[in-house]
N, C-alpha and C. Protein backbone atom coordinates (compact mmCIF):
# COMPACT_ATOMS: atom_id res chain seq x y z
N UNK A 1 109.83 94.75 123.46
CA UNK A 1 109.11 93.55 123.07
C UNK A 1 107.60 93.75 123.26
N UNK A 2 106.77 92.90 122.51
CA UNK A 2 105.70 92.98 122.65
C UNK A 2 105.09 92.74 123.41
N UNK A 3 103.94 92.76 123.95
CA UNK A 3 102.94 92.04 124.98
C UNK A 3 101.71 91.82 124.43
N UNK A 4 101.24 90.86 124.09
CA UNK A 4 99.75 90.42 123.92
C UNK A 4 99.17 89.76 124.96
N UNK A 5 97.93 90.31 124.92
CA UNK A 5 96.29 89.27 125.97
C UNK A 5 96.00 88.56 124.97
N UNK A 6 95.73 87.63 124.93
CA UNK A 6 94.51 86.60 124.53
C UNK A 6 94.44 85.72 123.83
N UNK A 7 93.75 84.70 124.35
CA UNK A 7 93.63 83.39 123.82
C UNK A 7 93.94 82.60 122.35
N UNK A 8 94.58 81.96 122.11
CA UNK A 8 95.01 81.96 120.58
C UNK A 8 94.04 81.06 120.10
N UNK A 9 92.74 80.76 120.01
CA UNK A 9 91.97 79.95 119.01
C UNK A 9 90.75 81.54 118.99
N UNK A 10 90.92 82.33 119.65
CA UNK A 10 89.72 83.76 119.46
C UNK A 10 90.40 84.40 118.11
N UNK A 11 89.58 84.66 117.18
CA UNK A 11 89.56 85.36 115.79
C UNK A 11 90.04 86.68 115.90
N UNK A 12 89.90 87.43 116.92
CA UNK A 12 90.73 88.66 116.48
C UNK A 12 91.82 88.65 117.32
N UNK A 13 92.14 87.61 117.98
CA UNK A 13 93.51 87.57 118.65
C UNK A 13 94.12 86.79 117.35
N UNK A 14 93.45 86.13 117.10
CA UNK A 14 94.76 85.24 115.55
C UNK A 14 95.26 86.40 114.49
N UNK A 15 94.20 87.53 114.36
CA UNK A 15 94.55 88.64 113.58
C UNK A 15 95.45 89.31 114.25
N UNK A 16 95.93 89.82 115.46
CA UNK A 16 96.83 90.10 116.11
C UNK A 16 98.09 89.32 115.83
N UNK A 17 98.18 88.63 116.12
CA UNK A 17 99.02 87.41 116.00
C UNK A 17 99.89 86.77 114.61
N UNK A 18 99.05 86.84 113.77
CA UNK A 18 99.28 86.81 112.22
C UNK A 18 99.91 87.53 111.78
N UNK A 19 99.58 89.14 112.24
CA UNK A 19 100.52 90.15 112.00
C UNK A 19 101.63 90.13 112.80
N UNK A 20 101.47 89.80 113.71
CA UNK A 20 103.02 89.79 114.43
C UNK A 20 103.95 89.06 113.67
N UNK A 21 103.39 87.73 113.36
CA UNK A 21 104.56 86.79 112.66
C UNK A 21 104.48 87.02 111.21
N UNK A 22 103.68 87.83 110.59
CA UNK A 22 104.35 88.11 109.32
C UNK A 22 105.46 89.13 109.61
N UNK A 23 105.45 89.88 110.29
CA UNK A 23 106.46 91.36 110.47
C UNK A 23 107.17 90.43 111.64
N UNK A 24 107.13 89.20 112.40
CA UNK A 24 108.92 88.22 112.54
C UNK A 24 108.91 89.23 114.02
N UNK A 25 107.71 89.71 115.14
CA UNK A 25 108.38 90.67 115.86
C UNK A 25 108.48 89.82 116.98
N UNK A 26 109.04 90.11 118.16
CA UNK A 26 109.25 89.46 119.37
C UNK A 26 108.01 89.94 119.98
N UNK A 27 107.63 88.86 120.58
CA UNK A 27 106.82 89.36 122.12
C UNK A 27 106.43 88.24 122.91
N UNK A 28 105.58 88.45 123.89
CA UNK A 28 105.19 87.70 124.61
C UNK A 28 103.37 87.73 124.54
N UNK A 29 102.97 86.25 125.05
CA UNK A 29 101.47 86.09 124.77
C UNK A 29 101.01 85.45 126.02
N UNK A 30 99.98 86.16 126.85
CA UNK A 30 99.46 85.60 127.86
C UNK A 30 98.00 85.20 127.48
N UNK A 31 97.93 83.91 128.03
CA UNK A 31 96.33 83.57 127.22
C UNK A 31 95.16 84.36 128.95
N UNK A 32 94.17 84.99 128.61
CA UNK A 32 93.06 85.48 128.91
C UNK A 32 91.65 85.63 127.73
N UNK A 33 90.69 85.27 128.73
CA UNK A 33 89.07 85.47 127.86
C UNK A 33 88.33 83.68 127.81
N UNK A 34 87.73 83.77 127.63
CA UNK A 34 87.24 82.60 127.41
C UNK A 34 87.34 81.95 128.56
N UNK A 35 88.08 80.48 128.67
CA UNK A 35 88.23 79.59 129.81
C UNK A 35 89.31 80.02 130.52
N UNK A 36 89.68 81.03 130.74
CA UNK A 36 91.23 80.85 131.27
C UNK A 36 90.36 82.51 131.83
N UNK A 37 89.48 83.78 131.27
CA UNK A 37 88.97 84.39 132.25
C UNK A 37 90.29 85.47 132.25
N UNK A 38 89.91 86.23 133.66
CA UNK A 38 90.96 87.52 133.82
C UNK A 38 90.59 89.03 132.75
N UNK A 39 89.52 88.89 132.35
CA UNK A 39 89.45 90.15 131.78
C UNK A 39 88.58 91.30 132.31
N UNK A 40 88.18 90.59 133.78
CA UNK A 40 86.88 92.00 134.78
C UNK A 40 87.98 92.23 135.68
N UNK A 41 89.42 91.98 135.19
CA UNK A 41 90.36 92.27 136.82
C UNK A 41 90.70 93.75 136.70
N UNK A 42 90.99 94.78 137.81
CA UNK A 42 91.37 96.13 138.00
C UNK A 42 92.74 96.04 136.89
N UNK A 43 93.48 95.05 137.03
CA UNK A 43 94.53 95.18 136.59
C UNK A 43 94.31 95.04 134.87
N UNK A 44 93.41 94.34 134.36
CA UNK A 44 93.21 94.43 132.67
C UNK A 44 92.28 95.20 132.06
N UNK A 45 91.71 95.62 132.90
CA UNK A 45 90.42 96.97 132.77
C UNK A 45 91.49 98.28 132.67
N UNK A 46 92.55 98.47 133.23
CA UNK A 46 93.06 99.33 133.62
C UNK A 46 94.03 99.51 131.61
N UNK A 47 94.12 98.21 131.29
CA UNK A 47 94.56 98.13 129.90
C UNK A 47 93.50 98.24 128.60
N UNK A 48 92.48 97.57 129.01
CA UNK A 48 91.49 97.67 127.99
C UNK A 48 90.19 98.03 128.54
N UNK A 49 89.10 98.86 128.68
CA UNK A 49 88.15 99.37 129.62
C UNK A 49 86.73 98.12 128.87
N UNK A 50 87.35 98.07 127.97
CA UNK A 50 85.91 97.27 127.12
C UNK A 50 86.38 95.61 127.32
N UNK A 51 87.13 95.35 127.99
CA UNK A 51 87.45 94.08 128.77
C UNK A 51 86.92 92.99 128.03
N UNK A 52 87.80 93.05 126.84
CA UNK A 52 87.81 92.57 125.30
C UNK A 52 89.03 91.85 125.34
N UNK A 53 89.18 91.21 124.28
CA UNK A 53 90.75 90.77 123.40
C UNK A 53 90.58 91.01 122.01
N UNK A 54 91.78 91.22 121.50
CA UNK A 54 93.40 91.52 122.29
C UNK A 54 93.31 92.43 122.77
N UNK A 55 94.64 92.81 123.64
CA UNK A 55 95.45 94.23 123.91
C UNK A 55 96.58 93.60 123.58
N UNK A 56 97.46 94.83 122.70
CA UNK A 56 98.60 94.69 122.69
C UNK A 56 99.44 96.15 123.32
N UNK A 57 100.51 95.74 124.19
CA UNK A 57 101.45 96.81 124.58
C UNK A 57 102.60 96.76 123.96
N UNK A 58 102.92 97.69 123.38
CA UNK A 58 103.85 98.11 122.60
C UNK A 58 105.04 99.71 123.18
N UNK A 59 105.99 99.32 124.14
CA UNK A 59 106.31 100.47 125.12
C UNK A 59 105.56 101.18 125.16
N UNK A 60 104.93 102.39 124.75
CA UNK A 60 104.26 103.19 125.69
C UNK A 60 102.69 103.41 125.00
N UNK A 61 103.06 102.60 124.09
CA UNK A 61 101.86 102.53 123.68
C UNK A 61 100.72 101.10 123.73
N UNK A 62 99.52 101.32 124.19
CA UNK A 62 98.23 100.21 124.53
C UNK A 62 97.41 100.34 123.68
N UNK A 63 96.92 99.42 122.51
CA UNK A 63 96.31 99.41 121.30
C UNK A 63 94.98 98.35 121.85
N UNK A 64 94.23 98.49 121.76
CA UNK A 64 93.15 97.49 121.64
C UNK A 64 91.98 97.44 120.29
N UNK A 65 90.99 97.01 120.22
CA UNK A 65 90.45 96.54 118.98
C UNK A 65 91.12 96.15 118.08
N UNK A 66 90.54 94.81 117.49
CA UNK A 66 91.63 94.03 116.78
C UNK A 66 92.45 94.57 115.23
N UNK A 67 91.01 95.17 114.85
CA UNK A 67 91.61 96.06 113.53
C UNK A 67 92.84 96.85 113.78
N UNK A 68 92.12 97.70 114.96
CA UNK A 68 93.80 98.86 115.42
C UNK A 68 94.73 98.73 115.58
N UNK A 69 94.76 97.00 116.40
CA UNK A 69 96.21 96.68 116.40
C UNK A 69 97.16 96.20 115.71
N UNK A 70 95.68 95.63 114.60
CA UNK A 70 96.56 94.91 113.09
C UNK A 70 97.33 96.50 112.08
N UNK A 71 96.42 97.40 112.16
CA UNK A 71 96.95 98.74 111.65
C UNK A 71 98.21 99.35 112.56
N UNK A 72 98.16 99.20 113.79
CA UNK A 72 99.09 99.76 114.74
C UNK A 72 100.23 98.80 113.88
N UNK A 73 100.32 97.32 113.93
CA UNK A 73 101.31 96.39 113.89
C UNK A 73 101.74 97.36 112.21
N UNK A 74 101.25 97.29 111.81
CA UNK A 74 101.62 97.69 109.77
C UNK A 74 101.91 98.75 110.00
N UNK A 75 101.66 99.78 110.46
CA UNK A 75 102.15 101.18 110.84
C UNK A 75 103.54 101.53 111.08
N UNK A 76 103.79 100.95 111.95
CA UNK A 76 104.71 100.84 113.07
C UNK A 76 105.76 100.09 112.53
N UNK A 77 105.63 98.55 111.96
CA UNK A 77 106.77 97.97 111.45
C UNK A 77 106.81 97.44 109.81
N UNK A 78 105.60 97.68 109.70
CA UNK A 78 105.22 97.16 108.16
C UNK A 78 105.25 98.04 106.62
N UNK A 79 106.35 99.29 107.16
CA UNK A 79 106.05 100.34 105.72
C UNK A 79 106.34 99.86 104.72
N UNK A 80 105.79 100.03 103.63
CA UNK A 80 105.51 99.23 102.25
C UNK A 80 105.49 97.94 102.16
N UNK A 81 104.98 96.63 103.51
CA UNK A 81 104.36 95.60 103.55
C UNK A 81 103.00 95.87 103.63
N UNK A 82 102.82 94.83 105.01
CA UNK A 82 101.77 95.47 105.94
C UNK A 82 100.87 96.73 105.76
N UNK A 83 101.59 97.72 105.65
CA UNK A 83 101.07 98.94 105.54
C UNK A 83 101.37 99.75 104.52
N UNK A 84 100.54 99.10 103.34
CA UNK A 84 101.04 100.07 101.82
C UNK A 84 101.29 101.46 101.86
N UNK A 85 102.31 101.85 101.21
CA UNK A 85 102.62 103.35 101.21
C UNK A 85 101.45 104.03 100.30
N UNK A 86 101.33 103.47 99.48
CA UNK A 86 100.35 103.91 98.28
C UNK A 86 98.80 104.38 98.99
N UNK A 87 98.69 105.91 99.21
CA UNK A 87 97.34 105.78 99.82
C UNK A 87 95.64 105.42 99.17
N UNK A 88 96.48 104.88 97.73
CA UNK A 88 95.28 104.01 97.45
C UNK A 88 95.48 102.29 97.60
N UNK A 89 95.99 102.33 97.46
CA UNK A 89 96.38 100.93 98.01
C UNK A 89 95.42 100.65 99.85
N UNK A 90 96.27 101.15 100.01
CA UNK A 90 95.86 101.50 101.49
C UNK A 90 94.15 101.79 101.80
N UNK A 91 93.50 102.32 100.95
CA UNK A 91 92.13 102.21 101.19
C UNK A 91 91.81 101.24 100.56
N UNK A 92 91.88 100.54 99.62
CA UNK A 92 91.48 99.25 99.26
C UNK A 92 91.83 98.41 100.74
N UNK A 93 92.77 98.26 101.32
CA UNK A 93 93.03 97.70 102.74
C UNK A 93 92.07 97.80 103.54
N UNK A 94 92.29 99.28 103.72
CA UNK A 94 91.55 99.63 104.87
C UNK A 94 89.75 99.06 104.29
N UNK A 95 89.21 99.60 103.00
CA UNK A 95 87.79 99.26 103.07
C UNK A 95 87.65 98.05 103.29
N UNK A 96 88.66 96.88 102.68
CA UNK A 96 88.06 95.30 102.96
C UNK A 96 88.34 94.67 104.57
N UNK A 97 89.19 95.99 105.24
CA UNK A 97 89.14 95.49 107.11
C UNK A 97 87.84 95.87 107.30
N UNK A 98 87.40 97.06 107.15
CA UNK A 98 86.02 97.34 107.57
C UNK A 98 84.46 96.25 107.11
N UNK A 99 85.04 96.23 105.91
CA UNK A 99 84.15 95.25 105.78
C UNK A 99 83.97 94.00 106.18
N UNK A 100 84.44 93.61 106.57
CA UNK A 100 84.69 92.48 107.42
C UNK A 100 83.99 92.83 107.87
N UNK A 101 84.18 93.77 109.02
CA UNK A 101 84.01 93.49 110.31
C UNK A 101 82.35 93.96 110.54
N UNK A 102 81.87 94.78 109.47
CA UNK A 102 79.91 95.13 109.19
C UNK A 102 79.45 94.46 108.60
N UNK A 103 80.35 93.73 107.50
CA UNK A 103 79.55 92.88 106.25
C UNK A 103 79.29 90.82 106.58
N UNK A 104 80.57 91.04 107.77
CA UNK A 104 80.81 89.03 107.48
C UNK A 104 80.92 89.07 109.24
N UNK A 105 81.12 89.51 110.01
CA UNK A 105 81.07 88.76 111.41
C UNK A 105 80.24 88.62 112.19
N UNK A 106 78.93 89.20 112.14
CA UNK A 106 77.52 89.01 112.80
C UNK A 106 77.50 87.83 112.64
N UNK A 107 77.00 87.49 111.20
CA UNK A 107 76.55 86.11 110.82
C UNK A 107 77.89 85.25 110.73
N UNK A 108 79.14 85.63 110.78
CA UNK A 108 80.36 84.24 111.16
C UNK A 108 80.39 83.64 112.81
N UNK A 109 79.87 85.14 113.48
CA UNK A 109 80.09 84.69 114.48
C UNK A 109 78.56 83.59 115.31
N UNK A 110 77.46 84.23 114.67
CA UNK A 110 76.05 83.12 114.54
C UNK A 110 76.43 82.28 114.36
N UNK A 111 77.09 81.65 113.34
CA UNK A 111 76.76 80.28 112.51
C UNK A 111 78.47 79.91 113.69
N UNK A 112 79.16 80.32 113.62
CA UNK A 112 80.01 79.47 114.67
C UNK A 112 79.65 79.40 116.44
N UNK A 113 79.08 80.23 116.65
CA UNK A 113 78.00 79.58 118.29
C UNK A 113 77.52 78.55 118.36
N UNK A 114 76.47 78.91 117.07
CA UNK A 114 75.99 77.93 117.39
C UNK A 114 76.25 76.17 116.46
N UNK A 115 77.34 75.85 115.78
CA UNK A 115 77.61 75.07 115.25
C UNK A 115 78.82 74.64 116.35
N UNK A 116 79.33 75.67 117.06
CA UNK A 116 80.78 74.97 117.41
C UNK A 116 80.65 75.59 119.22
N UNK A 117 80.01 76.55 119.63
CA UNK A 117 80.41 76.96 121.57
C UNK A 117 78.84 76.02 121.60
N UNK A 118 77.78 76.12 121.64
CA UNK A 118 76.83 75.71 121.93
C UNK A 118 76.39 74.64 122.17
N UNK A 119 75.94 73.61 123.36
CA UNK A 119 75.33 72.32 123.31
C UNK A 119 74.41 71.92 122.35
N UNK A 120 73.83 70.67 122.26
CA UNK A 120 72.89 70.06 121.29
C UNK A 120 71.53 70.93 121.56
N UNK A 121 71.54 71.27 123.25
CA UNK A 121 70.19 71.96 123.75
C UNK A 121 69.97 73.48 123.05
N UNK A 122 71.08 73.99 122.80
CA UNK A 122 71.16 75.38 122.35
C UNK A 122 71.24 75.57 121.42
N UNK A 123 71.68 74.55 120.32
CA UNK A 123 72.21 75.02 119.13
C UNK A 123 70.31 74.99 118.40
N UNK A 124 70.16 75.96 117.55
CA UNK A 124 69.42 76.28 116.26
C UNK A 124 69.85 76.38 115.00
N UNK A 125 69.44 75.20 114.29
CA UNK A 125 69.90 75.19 112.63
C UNK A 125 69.02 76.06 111.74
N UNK A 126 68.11 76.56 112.22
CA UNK A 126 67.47 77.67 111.77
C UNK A 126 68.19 79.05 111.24
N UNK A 127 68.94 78.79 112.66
CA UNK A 127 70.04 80.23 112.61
C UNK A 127 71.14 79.90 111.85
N UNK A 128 71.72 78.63 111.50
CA UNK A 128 72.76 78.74 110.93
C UNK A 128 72.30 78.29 109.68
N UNK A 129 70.96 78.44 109.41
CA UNK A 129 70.67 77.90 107.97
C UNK A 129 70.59 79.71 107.37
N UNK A 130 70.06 80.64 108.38
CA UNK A 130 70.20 82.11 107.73
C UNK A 130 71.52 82.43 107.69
N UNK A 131 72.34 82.28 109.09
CA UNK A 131 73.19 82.27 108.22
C UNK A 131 74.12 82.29 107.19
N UNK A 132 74.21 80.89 107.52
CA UNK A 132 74.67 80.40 105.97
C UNK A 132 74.40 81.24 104.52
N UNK A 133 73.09 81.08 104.58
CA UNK A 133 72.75 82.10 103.63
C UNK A 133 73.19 83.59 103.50
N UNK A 134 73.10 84.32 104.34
CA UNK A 134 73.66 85.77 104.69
C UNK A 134 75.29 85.87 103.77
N UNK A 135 76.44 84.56 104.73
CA UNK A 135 77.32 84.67 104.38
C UNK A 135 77.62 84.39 102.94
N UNK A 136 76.93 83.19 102.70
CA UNK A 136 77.22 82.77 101.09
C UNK A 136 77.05 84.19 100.35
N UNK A 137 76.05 84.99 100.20
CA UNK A 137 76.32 86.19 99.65
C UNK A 137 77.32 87.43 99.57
N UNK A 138 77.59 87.16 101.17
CA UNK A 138 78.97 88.39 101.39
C UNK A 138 80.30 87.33 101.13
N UNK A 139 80.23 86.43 101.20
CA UNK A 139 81.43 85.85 100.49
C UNK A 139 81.63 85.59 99.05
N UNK A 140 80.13 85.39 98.67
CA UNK A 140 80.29 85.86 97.08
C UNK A 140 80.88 87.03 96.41
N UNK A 141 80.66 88.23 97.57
CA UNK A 141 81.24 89.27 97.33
C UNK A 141 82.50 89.71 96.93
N UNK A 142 83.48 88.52 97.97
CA UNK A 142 84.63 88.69 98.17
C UNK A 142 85.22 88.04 97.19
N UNK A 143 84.49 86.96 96.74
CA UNK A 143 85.10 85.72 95.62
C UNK A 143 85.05 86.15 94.00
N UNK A 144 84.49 87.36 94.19
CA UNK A 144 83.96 88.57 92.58
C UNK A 144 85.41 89.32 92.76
N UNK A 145 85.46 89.58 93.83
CA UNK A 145 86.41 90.42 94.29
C UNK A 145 88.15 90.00 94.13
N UNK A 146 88.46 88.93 94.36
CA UNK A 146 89.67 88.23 94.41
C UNK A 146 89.91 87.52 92.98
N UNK A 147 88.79 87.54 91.82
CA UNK A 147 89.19 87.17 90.93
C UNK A 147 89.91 88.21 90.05
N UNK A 148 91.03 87.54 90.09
CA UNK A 148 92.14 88.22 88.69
C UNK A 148 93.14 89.16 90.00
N UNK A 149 92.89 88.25 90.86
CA UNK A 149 93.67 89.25 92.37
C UNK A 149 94.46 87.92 92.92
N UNK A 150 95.80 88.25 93.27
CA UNK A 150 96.33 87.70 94.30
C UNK A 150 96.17 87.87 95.88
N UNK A 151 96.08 88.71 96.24
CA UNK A 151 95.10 88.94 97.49
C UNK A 151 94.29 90.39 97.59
N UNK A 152 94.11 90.98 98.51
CA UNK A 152 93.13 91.95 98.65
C UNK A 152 93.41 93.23 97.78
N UNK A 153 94.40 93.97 97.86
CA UNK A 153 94.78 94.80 97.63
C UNK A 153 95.72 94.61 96.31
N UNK A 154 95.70 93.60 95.84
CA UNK A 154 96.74 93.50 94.58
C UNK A 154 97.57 92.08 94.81
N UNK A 155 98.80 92.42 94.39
CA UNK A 155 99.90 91.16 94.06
C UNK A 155 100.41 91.17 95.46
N UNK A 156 100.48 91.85 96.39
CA UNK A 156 101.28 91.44 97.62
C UNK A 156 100.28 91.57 98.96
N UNK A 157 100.53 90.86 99.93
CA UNK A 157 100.02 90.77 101.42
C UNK A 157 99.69 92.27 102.12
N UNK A 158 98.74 92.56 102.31
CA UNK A 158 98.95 93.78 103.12
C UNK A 158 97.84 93.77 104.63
N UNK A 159 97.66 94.50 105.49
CA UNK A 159 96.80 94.81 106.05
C UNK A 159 95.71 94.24 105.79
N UNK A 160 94.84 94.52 104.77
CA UNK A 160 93.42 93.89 104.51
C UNK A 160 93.60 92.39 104.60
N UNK A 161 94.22 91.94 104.41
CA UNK A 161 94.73 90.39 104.11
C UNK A 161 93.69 89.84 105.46
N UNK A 162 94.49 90.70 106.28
CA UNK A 162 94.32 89.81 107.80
C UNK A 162 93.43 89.23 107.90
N UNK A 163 92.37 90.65 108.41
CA UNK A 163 90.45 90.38 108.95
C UNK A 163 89.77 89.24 107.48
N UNK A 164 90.43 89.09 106.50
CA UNK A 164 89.98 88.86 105.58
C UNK A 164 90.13 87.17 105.53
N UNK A 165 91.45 87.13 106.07
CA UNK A 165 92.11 85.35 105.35
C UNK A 165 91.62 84.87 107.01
N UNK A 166 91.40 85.79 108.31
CA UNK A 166 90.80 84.84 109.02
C UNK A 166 90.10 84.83 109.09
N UNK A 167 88.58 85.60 108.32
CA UNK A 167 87.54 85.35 108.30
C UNK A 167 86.93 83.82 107.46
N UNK A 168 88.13 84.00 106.16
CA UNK A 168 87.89 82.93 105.56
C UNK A 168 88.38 81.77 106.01
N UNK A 169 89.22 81.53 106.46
CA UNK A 169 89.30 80.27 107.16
C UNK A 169 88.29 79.54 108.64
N UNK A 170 87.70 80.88 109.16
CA UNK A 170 86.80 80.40 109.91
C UNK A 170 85.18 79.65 108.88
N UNK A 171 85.15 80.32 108.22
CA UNK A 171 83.86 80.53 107.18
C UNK A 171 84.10 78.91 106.28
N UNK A 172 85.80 78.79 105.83
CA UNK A 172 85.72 77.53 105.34
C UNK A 172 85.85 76.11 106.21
N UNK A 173 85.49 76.14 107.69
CA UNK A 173 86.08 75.19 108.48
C UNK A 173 84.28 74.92 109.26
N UNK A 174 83.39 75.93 108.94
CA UNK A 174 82.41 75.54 109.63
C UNK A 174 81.62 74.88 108.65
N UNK A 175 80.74 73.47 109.44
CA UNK A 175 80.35 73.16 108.15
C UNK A 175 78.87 73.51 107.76
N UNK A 176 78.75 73.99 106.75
CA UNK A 176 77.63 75.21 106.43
C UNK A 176 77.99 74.77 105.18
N UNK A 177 76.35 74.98 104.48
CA UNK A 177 76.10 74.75 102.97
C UNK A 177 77.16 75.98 102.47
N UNK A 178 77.80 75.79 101.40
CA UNK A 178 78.50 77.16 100.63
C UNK A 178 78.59 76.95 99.32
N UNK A 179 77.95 77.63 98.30
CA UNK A 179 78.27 77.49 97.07
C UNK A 179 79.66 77.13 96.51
N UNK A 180 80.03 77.12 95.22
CA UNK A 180 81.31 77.02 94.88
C UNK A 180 81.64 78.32 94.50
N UNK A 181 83.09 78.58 95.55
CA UNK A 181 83.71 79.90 95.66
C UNK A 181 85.24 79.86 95.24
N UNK A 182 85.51 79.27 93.36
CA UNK A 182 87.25 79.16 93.39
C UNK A 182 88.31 80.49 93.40
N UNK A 183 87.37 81.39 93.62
CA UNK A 183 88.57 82.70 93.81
C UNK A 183 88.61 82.62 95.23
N UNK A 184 88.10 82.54 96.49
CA UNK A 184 87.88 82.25 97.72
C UNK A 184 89.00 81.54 98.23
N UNK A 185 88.61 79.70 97.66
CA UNK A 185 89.14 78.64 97.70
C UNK A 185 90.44 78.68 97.03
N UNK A 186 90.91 79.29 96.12
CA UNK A 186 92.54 79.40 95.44
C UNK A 186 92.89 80.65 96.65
N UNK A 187 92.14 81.39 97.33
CA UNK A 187 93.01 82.69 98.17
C UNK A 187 93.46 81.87 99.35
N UNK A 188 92.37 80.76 100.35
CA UNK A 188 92.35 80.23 100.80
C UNK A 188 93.78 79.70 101.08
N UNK A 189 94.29 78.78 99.65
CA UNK A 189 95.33 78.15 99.48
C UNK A 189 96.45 78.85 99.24
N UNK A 190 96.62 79.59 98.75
CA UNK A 190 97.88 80.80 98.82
C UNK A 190 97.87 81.44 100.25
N UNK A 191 97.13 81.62 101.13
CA UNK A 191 97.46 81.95 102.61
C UNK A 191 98.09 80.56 103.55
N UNK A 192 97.77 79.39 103.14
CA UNK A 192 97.88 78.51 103.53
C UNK A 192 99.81 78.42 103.38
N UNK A 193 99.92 78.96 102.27
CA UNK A 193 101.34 78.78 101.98
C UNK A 193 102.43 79.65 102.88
N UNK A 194 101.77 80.19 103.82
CA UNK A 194 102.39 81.38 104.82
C UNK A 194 102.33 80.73 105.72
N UNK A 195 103.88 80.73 106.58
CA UNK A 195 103.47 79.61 107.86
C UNK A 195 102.98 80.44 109.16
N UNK A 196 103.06 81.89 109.43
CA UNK A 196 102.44 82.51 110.35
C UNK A 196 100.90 82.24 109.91
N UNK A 197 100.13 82.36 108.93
CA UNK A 197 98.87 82.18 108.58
C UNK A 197 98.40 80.35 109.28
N UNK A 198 99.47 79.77 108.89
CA UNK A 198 99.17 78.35 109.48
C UNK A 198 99.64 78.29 110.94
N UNK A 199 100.86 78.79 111.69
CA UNK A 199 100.27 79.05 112.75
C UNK A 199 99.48 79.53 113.51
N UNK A 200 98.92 80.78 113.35
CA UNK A 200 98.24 81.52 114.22
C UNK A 200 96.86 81.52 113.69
N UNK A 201 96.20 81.30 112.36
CA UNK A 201 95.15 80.75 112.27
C UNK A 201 93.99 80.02 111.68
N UNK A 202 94.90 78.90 110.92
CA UNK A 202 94.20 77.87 110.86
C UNK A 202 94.80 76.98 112.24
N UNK A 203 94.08 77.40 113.18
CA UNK A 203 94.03 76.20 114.49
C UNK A 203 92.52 75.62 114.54
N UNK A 204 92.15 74.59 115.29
CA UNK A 204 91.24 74.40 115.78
C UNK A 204 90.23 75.57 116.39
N UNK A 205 88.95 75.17 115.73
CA UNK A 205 87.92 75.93 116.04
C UNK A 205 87.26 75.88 117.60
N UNK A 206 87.71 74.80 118.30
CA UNK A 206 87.26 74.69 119.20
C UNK A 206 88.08 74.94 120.35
């Protein structure tokens, strides 16, 4: 069985998580990070040295960074889901995880500090007005991208999906100016139709 760290409203623990319940696997979830803490202990350093979330243990194997473990999860149980056999397929996957994670989370994770962790004293609309802006462009990207597409990689769910459908659901829940994005907003709604996607992450942002 599985073992996961971390908190289920943190973005790359929902990507963890998402994949678990599309691939239906057993495990267990201990919440750490945030308010609940436990990640400078000997004992979770000893699992993850960058005293991060997630970790997932998987018998003898300890995966951390969230991409790795979404690839570990598709690897491991997802052949020709999760983890397209097709090794082009599979780089279409793999490039839109990466991108994510250089192109859209600096500025997702800006504009959600300071719109949603931050007091009235801290927050700057300055920053989430660049922002905003930053993202509207790399999500334009994605919304060029998904037209005449059922999701990332083609007609079926794979890997890329993940970093991708929870980026967008964070991106569509903050409220930030956004152009009109209906390849976005129709992908949006076809993930919505997945109930691991509606459990694990469209939750509350806060």
């Amino acid at each position: 069985m599985l073992t996961v760290w971390g908190r289920k409203n943190s973005l790359n623990v929902q990507k963890a998580m998402w994949a678990i319940g599309e691939l239906g696997l057993e495990h267990t979830r201990h919440d750490v990070g945030g308010p609940f803490g436990g990640l400078d202990t000997p004992e979770y350093l000893a699992l993850n040295p960058n005293g991060r979330i997630p970790t997932v243990v998987d018998g003898d194997a300890t995966v951390w960074e969230s991409n790795a473990v979404v690839r570990y999860l598709a690897a491991a149980y997802g052949a020709g889901g999760l983890w397209p056999t097709d090794a082009g397929v599979r780089a279409i996957s793999d490039q839109w995880m990466d991108w994510v994670s250089m192109e859209v989370m600096s500025n997702l994770t800006l504009a959600f500090w300071h719109l949603v962790r931050f007091s009235d004293e801290e927050r700057d609309m300055d920053v989430v007005k660049t922002a905003a802006a930053a993202l509207a462009s790399t999500f334009g990207l994605l919304d060029r991208h998904l037209t005449g597409r059922t999701f990332i990689a083609g007609d079926q769910l794979t890997m890329g999906d993940v970093p991708a459908g929870a980026a967008v659901y964070r991106y569509l829940a903050l409220e930030l100016d956004r152009p009109a994005m209906p390849a976005v907003q129709a992908y949006f709604d076809r993930l919505q139709e997945r109930s691991a996607y509606r459990q694990h992450v469209v939750v509350p942002l806060s």
